[in-house]
Structures are given as C-alpha cells and as structure tokens.
C-alpha atoms as a PDB file:
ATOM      1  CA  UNK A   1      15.797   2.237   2.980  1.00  0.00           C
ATOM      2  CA  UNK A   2      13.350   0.022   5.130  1.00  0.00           C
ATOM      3  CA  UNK A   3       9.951   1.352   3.695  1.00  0.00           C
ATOM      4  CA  UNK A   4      11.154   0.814   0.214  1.00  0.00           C
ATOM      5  CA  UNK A   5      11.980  -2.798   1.212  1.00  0.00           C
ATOM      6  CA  UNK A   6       8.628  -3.200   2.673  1.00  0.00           C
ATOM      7  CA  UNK A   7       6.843  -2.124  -0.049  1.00  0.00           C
ATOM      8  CA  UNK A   8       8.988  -4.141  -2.360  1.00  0.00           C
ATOM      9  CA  UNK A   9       8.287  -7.332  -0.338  1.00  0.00           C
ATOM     10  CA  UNK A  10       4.398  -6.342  -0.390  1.00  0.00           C
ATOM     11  CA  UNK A  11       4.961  -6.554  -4.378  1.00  0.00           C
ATOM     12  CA  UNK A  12       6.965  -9.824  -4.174  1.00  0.00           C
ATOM     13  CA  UNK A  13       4.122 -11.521  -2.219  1.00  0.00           C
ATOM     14  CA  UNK A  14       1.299  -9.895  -3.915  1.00  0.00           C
ATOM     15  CA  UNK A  15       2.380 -11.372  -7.214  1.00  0.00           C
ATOM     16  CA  UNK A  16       3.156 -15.120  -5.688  1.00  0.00           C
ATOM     17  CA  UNK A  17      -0.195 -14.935  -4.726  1.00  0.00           C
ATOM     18  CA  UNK A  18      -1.533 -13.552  -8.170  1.00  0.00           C
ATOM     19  CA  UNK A  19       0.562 -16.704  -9.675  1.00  0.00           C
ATOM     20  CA  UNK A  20      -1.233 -19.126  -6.962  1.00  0.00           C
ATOM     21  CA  UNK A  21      -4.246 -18.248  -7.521  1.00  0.00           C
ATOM     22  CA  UNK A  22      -4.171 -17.948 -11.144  1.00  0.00           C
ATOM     23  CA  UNK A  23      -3.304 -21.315 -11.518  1.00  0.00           C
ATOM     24  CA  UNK A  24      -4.609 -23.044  -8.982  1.00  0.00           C
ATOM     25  CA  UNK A  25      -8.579 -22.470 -10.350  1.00  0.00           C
ATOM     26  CA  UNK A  26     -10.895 -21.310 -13.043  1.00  0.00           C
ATOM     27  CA  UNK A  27     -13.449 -20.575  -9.968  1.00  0.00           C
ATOM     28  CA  UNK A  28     -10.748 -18.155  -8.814  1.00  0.00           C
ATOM     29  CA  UNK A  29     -10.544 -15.266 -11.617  1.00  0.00           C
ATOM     30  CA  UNK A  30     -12.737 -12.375 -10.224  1.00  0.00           C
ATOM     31  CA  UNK A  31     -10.057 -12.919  -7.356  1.00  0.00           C
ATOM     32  CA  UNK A  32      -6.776 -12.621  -9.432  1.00  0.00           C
ATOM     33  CA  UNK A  33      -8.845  -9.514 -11.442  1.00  0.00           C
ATOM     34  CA  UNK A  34      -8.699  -7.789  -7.512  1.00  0.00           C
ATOM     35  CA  UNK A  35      -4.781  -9.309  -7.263  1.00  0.00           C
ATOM     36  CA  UNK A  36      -3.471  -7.757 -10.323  1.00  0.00           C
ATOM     37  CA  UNK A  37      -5.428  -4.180  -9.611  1.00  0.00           C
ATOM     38  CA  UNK A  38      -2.807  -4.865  -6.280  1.00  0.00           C
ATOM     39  CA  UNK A  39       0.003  -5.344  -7.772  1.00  0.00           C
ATOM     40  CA  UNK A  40      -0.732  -2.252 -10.048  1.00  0.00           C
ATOM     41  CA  UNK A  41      -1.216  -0.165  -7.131  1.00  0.00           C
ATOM     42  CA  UNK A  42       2.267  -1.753  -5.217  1.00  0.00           C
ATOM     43  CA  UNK A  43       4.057  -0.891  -8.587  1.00  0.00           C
ATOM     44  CA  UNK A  44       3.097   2.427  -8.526  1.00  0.00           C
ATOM     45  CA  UNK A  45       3.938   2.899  -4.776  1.00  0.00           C
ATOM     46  CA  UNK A  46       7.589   1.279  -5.191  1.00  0.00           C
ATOM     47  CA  UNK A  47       7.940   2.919  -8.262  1.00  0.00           C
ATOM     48  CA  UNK A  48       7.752   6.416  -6.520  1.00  0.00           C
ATOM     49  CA  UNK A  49       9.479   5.328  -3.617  1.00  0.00           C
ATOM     50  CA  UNK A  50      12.848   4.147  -6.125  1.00  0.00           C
ATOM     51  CA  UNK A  51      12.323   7.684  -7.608  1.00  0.00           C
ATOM     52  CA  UNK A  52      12.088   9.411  -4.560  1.00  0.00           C
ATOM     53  CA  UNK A  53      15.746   7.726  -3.445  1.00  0.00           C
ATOM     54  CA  UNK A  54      17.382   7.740  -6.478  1.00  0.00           C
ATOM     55  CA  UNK A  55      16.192  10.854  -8.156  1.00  0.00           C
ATOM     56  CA  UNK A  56      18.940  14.060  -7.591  1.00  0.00           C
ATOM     57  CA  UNK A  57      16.539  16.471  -7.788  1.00  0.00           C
ATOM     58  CA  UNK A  58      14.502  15.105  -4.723  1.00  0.00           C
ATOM     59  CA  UNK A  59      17.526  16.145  -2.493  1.00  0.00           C
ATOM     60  CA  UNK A  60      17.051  19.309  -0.636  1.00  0.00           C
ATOM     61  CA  UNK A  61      13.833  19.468  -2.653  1.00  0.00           C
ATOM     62  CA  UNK A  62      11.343  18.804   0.746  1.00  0.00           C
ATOM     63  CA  UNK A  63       8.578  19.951  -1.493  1.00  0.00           C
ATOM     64  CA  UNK A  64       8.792  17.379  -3.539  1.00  0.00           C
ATOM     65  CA  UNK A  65       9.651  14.654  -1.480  1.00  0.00           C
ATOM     66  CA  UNK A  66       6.636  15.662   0.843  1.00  0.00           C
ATOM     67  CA  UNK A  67       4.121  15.647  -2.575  1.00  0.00           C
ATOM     68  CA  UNK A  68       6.081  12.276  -3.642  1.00  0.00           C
ATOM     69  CA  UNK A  69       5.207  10.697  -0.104  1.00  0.00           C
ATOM     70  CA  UNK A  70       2.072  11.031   0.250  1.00  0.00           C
ATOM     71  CA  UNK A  71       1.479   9.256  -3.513  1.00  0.00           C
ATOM     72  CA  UNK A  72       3.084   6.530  -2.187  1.00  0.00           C
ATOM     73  CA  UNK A  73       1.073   6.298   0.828  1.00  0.00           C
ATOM     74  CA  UNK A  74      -2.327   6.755  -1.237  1.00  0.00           C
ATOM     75  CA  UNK A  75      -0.833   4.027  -3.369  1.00  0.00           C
ATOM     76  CA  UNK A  76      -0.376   1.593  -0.212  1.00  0.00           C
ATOM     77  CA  UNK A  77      -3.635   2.382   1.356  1.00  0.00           C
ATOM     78  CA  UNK A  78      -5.243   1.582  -2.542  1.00  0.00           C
ATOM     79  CA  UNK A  79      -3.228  -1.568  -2.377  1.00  0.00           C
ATOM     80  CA  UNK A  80      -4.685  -2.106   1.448  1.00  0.00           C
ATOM     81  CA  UNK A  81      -8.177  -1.576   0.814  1.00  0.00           C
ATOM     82  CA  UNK A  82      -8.233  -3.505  -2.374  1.00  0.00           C
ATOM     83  CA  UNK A  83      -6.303  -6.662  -0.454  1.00  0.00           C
ATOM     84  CA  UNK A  84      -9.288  -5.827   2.739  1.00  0.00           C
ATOM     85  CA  UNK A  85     -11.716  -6.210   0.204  1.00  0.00           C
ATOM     86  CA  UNK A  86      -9.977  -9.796  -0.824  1.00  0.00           C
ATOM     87  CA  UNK A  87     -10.154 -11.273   2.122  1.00  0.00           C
ATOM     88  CA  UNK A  88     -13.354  -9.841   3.742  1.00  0.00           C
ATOM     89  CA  UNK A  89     -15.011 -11.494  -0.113  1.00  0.00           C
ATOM     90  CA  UNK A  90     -13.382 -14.561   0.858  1.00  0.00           C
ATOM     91  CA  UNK A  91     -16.241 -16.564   0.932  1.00  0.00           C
ATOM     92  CA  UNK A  92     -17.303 -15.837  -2.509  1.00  0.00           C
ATOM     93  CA  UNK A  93     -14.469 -17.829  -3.731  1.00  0.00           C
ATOM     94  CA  UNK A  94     -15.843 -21.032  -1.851  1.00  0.00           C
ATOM     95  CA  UNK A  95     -16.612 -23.006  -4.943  1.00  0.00           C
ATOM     96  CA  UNK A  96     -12.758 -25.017  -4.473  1.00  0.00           C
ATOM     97  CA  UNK A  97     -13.462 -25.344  -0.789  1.00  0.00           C
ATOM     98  CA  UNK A  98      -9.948 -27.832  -0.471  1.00  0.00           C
ATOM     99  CA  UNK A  99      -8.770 -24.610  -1.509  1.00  0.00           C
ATOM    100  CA  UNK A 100     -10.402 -21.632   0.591  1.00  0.00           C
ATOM    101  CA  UNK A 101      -8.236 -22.553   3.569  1.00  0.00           C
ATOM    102  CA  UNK A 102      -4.757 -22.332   1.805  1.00  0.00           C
ATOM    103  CA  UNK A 103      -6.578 -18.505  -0.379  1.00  0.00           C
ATOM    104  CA  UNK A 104      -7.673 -17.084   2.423  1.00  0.00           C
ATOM    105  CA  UNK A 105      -4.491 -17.753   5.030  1.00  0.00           C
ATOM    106  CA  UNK A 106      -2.120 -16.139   1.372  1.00  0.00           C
ATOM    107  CA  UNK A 107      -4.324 -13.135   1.483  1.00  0.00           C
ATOM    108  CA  UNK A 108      -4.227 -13.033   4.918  1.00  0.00           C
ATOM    109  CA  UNK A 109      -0.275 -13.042   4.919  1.00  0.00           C
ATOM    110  CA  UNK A 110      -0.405 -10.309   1.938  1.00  0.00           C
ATOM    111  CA  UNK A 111      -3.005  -8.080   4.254  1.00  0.00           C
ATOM    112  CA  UNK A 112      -0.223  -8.742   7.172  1.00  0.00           C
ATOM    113  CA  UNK A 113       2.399  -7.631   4.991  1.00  0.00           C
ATOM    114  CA  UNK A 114       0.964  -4.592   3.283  1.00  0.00           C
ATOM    115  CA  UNK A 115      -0.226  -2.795   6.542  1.00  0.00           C
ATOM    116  CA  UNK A 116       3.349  -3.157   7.426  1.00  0.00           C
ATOM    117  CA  UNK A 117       4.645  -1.664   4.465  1.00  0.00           C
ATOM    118  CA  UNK A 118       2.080   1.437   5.011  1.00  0.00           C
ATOM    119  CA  UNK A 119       3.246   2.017   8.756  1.00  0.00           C
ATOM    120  CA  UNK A 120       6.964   2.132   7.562  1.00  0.00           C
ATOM    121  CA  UNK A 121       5.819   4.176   4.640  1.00  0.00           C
ATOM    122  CA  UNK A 122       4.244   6.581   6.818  1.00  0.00           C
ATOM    123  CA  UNK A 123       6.599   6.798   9.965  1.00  0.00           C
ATOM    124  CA  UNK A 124       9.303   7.652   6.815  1.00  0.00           C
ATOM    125  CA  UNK A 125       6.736  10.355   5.473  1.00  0.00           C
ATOM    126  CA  UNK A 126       5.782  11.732   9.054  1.00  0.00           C
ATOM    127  CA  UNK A 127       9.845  11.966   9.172  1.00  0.00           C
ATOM    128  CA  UNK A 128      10.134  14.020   5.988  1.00  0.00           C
ATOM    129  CA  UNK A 129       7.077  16.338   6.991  1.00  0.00           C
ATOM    130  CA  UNK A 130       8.465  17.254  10.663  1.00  0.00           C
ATOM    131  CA  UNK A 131      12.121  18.202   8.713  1.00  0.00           C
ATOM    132  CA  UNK A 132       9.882  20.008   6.327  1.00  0.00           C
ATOM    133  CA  UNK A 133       8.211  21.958   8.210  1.00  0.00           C
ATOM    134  CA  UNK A 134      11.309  23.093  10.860  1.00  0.00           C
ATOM    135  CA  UNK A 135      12.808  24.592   7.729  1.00  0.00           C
END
C-alpha cells in the first residue's frame, strides 16, 4: 500500500538525518533531541499502519480501521509539526555555519517528505471513512 510506503520512507529519511546530525556536531544536540521525538512519532504511525494491513481482525472491521486511521494521521501531523518546528528553529543551530546550509536543505527534504506521507495517509483514511459510512 502507497501510504504505508510513504510513511515508511518518512522514517527512513528521518533517521539518516538523526544519524547526520548526530555526528556531524556537538552544537547540534537540542536538534537530534527534536529528530528522535520524530522518529518516535513515524514509528508509531508505520507501526499502526503495518497493523492495520496485516492484522485479520481489521478486515470487515470499518470501525476499527476508521479509529486505527486517524492514530496514524495524528501520528504524521505530530511528526509534521515537530519537523515545522525544526526547520522554522533553524537558525538556532547557526553555531557550525559551514554546516546550516547542508541541516537546513535535510530538514527541508524530511518536511517535503512527511507532508507527503500525511496527504497519502489521509486520501487512504478519507477512502476508508466514505466506505464506512455507505455501509
């Protein structure tokens, strides 16, 4: 399923960033403290989503699926916020300023990413709610 990719790929390049920055500078740690409360967040979102597809008792259960859903979005939009807040703070992470440049285009590309995964999350969850609610 494509929003379970998306939000697995929003994990995969939340956690190359959390590696980057933890290792490229001791100036950078309040960052990778947001980064890791991220990739928390993008766990807990893909980790409903696998449960949602794999689980038996999910099928023909709209109930459930609905309720599972909408964690997943509140997960994503956590994630979203938390990766807004990253790169709207950007400047307080100036003290490697060779640096800022190459931060700030990575959270960028991870804001890019996650608002992707949310619309794909939520077109799927808009899809489950219309089937829900012609039964």
């Amino acid at each position: 399923m494509l929003a379970a990719w998306a939000v697995a790929e929003t994990l995969y390049e939340a956690k190359r960033m959390a590696v980057y920055v933890s290792n490229v500078s001791v100036d950078y740690a309040p960052m990778t403290i947001t980064l890791y409360d991220i990739l928390k967040q993008i766990r807990q979102a893909l980790g409903q989503m696998e449960k949602l597809i794999n689980d038996d008792q999910y099928k023909g259960d709209h109930v459930s699926l609905e309720f599972g859903m909408s964690n997943v979005q509140t997960w994503m939009r956590e994630a979203l916020t938390n990766v807004e807040d990253l790169t709207c703070n950007i400047d307080g992470y100036k003290k490697v300023e060779p640096l800022k440049m190459d931060v700030c285009d990575r959270a960028t590309k991870l804001k890019e990413v996650t608002i992707n995964a949310l619309m794909l999350v939520s077109s799927f969850a808009n899809v489950i709610h219309l089937q829900c609610s012609e039964l």
